[in-house]
Every structure is written in structure tokens, then in C-alpha cells.
N, C-alpha and C. Protein backbone atom coordinates (compact mmCIF):
# COMPACT_ATOMS: atom_id res chain seq x y z
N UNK A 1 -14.48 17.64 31.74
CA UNK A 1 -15.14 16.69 30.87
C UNK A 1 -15.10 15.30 31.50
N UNK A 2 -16.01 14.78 31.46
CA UNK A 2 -15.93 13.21 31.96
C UNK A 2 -15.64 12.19 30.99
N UNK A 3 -14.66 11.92 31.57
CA UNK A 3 -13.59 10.93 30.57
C UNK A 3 -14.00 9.90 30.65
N UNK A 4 -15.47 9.25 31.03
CA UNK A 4 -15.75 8.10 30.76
C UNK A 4 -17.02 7.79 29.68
N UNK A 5 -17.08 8.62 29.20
CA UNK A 5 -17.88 8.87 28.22
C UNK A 5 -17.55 8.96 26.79
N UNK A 6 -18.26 8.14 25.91
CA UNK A 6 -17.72 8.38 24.61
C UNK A 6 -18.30 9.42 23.79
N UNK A 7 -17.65 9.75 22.65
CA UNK A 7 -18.09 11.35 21.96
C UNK A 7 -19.74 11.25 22.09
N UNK A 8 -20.26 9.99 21.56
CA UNK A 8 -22.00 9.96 21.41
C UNK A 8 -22.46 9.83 22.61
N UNK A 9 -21.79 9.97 23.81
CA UNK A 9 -22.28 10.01 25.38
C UNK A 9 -22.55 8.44 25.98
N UNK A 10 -22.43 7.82 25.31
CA UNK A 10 -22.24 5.95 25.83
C UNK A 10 -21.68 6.19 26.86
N UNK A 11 -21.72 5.33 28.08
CA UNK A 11 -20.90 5.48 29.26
C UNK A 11 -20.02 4.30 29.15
N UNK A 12 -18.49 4.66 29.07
CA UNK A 12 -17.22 3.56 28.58
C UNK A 12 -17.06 2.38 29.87
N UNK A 13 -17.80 2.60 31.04
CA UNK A 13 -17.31 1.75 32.02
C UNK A 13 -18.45 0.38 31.64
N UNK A 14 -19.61 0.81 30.42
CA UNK A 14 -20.64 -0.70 30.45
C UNK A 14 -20.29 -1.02 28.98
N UNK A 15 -18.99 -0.73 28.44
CA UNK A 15 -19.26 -0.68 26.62
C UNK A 15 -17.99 -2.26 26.85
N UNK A 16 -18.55 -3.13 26.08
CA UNK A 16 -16.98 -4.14 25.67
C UNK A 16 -16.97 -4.15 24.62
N UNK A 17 -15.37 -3.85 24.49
CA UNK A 17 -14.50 -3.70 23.89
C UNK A 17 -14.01 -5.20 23.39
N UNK A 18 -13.89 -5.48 22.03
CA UNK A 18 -13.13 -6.42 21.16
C UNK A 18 -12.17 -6.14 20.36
N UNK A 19 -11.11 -6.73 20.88
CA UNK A 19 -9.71 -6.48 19.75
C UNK A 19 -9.41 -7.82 18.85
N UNK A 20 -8.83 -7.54 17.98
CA UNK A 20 -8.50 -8.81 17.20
C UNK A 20 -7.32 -9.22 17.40
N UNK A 21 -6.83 -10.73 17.89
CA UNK A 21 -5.59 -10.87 17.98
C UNK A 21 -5.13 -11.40 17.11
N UNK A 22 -3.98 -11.22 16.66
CA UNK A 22 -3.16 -11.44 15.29
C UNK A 22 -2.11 -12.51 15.17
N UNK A 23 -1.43 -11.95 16.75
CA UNK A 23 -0.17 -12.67 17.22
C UNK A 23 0.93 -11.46 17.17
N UNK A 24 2.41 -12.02 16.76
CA UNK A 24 3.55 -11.35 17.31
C UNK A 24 4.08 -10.48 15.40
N UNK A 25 3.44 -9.57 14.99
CA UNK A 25 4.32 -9.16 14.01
C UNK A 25 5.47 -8.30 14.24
N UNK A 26 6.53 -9.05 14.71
CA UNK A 26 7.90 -8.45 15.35
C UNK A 26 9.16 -8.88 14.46
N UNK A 27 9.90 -7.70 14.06
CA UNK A 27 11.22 -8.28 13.72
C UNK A 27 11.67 -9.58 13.74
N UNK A 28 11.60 -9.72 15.00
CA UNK A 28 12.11 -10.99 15.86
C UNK A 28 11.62 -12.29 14.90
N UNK A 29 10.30 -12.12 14.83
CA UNK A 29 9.44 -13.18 14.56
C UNK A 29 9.63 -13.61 12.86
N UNK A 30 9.84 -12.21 12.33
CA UNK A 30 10.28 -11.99 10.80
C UNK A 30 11.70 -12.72 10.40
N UNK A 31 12.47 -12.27 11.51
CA UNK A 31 13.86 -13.23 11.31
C UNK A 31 13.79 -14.88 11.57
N UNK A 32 12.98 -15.09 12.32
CA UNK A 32 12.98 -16.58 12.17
C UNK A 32 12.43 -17.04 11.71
N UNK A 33 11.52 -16.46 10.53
CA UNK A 33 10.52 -17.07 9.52
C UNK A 33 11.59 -17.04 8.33
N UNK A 34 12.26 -16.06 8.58
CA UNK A 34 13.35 -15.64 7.06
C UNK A 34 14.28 -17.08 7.21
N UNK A 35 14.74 -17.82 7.97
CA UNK A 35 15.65 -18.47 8.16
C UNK A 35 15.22 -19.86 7.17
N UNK A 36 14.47 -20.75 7.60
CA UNK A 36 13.70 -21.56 6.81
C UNK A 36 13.38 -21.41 5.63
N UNK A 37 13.14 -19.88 5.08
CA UNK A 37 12.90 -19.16 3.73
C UNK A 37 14.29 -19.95 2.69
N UNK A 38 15.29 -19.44 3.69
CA UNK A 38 16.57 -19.19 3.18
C UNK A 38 17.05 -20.56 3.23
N UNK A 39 16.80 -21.34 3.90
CA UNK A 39 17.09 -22.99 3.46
C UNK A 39 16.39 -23.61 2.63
N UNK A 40 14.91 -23.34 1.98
CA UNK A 40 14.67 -23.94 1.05
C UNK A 40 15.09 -23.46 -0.07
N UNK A 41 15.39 -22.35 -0.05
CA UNK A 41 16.25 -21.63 -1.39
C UNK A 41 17.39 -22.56 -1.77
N UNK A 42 18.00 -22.37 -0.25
CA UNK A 42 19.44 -23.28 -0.75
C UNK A 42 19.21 -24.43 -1.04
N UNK A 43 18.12 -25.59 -0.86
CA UNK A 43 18.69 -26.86 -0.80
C UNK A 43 17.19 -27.22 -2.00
N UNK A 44 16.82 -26.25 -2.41
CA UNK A 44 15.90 -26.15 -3.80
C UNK A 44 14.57 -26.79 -3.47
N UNK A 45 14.21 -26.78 -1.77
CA UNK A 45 13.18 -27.46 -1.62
C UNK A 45 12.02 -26.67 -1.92
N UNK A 46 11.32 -26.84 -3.11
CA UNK A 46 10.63 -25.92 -3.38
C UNK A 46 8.73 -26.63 -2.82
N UNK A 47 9.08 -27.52 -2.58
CA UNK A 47 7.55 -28.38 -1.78
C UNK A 47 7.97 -27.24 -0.45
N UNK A 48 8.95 -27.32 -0.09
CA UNK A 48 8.78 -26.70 1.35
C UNK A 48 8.31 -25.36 1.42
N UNK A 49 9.26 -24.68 0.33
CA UNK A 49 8.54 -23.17 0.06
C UNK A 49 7.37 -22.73 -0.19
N UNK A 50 7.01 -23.73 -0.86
CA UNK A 50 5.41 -23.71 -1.29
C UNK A 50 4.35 -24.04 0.10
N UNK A 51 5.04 -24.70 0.77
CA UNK A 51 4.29 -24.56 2.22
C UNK A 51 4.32 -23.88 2.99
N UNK A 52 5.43 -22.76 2.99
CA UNK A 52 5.88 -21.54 3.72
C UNK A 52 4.18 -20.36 3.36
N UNK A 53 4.22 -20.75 1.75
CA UNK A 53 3.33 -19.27 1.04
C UNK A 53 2.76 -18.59 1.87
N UNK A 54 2.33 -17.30 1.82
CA UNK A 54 0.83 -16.74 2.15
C UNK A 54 -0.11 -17.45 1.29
N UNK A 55 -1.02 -17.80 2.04
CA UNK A 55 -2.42 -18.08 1.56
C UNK A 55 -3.13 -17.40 0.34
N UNK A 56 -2.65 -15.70 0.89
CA UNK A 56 -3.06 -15.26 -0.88
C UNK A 56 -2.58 -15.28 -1.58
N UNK A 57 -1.17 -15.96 -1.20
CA UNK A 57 -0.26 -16.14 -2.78
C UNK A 57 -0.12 -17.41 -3.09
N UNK A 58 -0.54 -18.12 -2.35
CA UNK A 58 -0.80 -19.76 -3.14
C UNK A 58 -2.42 -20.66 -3.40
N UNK A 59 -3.22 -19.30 -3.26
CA UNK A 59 -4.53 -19.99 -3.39
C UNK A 59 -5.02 -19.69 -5.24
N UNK A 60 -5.07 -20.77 -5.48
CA UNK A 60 -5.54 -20.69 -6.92
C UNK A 60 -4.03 -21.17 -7.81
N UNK A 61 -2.75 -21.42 -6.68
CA UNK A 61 -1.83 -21.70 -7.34
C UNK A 61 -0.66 -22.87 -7.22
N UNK A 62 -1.56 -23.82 -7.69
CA UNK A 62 -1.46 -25.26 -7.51
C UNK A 62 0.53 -25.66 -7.03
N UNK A 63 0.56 -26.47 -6.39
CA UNK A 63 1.84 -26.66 -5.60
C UNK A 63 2.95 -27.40 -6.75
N UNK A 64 1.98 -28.20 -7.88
CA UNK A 64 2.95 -28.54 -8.78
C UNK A 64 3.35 -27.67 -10.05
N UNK A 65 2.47 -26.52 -10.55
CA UNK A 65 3.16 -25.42 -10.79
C UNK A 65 4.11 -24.47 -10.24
N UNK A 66 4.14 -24.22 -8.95
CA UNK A 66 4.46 -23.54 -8.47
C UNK A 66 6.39 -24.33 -8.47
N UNK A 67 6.10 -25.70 -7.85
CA UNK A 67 7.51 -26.18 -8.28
C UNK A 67 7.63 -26.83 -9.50
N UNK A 68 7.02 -26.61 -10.69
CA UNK A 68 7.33 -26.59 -11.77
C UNK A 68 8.47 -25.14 -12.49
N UNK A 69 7.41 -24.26 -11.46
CA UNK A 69 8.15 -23.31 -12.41
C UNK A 69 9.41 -22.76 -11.20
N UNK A 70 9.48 -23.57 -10.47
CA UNK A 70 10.75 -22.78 -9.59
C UNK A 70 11.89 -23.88 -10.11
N UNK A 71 11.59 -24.97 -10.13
CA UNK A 71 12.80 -25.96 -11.32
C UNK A 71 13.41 -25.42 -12.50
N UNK A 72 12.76 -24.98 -13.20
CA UNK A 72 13.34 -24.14 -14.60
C UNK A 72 13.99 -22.59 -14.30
N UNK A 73 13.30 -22.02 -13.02
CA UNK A 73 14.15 -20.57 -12.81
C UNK A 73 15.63 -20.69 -11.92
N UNK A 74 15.95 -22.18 -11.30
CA UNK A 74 16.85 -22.21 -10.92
C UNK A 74 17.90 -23.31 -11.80
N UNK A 75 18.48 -22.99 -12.28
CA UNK A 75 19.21 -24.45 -12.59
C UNK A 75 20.80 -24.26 -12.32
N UNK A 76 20.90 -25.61 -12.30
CA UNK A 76 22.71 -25.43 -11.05
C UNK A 76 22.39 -25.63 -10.01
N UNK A 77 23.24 -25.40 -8.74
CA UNK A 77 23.53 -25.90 -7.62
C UNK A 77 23.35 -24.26 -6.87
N UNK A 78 22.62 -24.48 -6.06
CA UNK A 78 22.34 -22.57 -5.29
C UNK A 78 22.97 -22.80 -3.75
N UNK A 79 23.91 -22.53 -3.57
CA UNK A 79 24.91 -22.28 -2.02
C UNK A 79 25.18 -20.76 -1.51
N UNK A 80 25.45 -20.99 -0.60
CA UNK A 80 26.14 -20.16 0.30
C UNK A 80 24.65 -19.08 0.74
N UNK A 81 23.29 -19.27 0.74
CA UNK A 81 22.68 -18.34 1.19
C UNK A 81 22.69 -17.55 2.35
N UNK A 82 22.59 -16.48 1.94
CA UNK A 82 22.91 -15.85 3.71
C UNK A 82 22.24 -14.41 3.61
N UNK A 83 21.82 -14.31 4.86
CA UNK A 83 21.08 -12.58 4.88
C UNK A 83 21.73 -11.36 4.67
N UNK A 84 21.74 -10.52 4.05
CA UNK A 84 22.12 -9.30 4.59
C UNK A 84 21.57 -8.11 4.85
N UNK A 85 22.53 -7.73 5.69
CA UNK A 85 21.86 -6.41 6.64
C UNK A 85 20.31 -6.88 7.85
N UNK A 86 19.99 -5.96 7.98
CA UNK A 86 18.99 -6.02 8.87
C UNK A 86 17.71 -6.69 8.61
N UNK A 87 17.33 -6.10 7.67
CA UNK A 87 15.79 -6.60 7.24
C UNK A 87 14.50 -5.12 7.59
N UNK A 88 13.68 -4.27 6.86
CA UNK A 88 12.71 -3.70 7.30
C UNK A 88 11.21 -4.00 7.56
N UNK A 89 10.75 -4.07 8.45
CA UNK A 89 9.60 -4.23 8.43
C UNK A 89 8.55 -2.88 8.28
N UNK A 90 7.57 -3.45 7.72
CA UNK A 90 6.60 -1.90 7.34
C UNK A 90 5.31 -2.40 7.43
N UNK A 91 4.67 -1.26 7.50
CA UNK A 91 2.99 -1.47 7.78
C UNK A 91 2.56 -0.59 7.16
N UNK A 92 1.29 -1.17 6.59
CA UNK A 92 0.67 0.12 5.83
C UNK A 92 -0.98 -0.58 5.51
N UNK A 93 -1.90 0.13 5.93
CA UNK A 93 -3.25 -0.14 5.71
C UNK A 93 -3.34 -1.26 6.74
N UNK A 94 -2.50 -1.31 7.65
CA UNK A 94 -2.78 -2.64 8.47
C UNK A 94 -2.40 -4.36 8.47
N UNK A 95 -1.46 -3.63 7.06
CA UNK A 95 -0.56 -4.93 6.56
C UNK A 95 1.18 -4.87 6.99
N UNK A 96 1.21 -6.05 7.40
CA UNK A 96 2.78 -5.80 8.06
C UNK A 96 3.69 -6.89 6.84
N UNK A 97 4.48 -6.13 6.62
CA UNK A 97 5.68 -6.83 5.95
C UNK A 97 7.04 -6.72 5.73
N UNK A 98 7.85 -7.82 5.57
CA UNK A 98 9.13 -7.89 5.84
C UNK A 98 10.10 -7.97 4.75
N UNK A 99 10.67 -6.97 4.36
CA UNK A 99 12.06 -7.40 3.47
C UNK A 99 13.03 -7.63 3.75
N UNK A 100 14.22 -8.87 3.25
CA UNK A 100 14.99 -9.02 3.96
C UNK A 100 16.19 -9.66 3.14
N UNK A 101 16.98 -8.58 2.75
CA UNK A 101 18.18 -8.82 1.65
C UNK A 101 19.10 -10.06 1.76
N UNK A 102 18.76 -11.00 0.47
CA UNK A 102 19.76 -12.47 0.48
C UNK A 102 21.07 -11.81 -0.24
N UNK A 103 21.96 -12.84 -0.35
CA UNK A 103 22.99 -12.86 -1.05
C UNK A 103 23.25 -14.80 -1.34
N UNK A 104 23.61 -15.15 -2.30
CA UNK A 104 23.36 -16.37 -3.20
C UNK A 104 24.22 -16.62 -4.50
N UNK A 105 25.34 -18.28 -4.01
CA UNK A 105 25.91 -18.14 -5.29
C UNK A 105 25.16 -19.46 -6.12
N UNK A 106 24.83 -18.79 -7.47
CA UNK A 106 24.71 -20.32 -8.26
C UNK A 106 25.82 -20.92 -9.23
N UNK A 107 25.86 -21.75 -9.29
CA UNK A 107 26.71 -22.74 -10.02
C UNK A 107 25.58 -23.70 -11.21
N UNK A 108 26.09 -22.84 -12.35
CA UNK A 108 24.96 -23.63 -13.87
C UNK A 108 26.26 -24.89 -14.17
N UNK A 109 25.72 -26.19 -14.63
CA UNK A 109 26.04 -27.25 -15.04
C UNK A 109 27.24 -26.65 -15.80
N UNK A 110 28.87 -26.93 -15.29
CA UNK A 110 29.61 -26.49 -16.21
C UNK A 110 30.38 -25.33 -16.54
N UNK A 111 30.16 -24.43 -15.57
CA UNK A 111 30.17 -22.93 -15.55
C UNK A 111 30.54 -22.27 -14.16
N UNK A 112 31.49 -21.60 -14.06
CA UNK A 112 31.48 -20.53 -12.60
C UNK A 112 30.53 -20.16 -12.36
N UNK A 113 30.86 -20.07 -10.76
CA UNK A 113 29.53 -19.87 -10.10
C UNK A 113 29.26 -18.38 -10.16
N UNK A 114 27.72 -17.96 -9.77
CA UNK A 114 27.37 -16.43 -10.12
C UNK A 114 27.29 -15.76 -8.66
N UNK A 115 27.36 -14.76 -8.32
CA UNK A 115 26.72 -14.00 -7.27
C UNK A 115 25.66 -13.25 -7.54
N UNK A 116 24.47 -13.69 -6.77
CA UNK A 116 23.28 -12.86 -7.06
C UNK A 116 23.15 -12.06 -5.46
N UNK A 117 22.18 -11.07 -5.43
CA UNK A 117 21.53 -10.62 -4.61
C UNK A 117 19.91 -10.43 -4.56
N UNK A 118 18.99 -10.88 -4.06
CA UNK A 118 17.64 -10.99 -4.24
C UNK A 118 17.07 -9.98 -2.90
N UNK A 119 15.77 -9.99 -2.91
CA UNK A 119 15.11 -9.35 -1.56
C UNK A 119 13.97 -10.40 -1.51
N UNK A 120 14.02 -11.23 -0.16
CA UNK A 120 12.34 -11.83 0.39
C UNK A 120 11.83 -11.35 0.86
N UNK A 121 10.13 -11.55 0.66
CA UNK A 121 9.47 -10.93 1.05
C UNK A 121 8.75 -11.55 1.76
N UNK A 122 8.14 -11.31 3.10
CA UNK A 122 7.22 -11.94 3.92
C UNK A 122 5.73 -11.02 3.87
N UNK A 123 4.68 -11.56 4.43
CA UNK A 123 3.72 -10.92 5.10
C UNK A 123 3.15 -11.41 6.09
N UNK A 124 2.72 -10.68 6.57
CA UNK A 124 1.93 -11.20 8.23
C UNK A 124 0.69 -11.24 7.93
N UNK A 125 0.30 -12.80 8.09
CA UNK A 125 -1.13 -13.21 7.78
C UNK A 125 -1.58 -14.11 8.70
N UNK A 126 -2.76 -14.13 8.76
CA UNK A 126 -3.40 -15.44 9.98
C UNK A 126 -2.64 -15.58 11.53
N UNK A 127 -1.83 -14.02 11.79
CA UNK A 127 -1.34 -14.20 13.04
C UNK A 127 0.28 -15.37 12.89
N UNK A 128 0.43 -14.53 11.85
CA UNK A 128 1.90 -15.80 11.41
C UNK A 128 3.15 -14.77 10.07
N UNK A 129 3.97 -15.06 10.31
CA UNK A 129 5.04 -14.10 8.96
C UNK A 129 4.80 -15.74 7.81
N UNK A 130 4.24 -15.26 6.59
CA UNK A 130 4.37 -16.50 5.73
C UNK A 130 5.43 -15.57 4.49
N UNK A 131 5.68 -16.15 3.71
CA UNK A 131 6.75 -16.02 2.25
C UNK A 131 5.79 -16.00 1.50
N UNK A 132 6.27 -14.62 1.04
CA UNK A 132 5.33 -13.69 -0.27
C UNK A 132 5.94 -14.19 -1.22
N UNK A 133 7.21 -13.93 -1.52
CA UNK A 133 7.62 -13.66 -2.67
C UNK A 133 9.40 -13.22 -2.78
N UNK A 134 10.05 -13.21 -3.65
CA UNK A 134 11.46 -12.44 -4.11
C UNK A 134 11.73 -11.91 -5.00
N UNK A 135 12.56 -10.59 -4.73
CA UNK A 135 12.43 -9.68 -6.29
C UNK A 135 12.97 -10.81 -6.78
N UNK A 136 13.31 -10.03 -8.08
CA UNK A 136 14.36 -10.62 -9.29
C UNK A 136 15.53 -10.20 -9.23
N UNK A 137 16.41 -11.52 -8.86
CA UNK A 137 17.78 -11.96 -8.22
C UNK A 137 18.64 -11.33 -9.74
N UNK A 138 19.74 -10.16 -8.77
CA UNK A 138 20.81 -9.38 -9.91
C UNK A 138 21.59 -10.06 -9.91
N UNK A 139 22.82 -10.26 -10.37
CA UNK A 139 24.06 -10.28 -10.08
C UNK A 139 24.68 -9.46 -8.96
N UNK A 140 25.69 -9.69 -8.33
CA UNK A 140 26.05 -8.73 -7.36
C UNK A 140 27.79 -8.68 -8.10
């Protein structure tokens, strides 16, 4: 069979070929997007987080809601953030994304501090890992 031929008989040595480049959706790249994630958590910068977003998760969703409503879901002092474990990345339909287990203590006005555990979420968009989202932080 002549392997330069495509199934409909095109000859592959005059056909160009276009790929789309995306950039780096690598672990690697996921962990150092997670890092910045994990400092605006801690230090409640929620303007910054809101600049982290995916595009489809902050379009239509104005930046002073968004830290409106992250002011009222945190209250107290949020320390000690830190990753745990590895982190998975997955693909599916051509979408790459990253989970990547926090651990987080808060301190409410007045009160011992709590241990939570949350999961962030990234996605790979525009050739970049942006911040999707976080489950809903348990107690640990």
C-alpha cells in the first residue's frame, strides 16, 4: 500500500497540514498556576482570584459580585494554605483539567480555628491553566 496517500487517495506529500497550538497543558504548568490560586485564598485577595478565572467562568460575572460574594463565604482570618498530595490532571472531549487537594485553617472572629479541606479546580483555556472553581470546603 502506498503510505503516502490518504484513504480518499489525496497524495499526503502536497496536503498542509494545520494544528492548533494551545501551549503546555502539563502537570508542571498546573502546579504553578495552583500556587498563586493558593495565595489568594490565603491572603483573601479575591480581585486577584477573580483575575486568575477562566473566561467562561467569569464572563457575564461581574468582578464586584464575584468579590462580593467571596467576602461573606469567608469570614475570619484563612492561614496555613497548603496542597495536598499530587494533583490529577484529566482530559476529556479535549478539555484538560486540574484538581488539586488544599488543606486550610480558618479562624471566625472569636472562635478556634477550623480545618477545612477543599479541591481547586483549574482548566486549560486560551493555551493557559486559569481557576475554575472549588468544591465545598469540609472540615477535615
Amino acid at each position: 500500500m502506498d503510505e503516502s496517500r490518504l484513504a480518499d487517495g489525496c497524495d499526503t506529500t502536497t496536503v498542509t497540514r494545520y494544528r492548533l497550538r494551545t501551549g503546555d497543558a502539563t502537570t508542571q504548568a498546573a502546579r504553578r498556576t495552583t500556587r498563586p490560586v493558593t495565595d489568594a485564598i490565603e491572603h483573601k485577595d479575591w480581585v486577584k482570584l477573580y483575575e486568575m478565572l477562566a473566561p467562561l467562568v467569569s464572563s457575564g460575572f461581574p468582578q464586584a459580585e464575584f468579590v462580593a460574594g467571596m467576602q461573606t463565604q469567608a469570614p475570619g482570618d484563612i492561614n496555613g494554605v497548603r496542597t495536598v498530595g499530587d494533583g490529577e490532571l484529566s482530559r476529556s472531549s479535549g478539555i484538560s483539567t486540574w484538581a488539586q487537594k488544599i488543606q486550610f485553617k480558618v479562624t471566625p472572629p472569636g472562635q478556634p480555628a477550623k480545618t477545612y479541606t477543599a479541591v481547586v479546580l483549574l482548566t486549560f483555556e486560551a493555551g493557559e491553566w486559569r481557576f475554575a472553581s472549588t468544591t465545598e470546603p469540609v472540615p477535615s
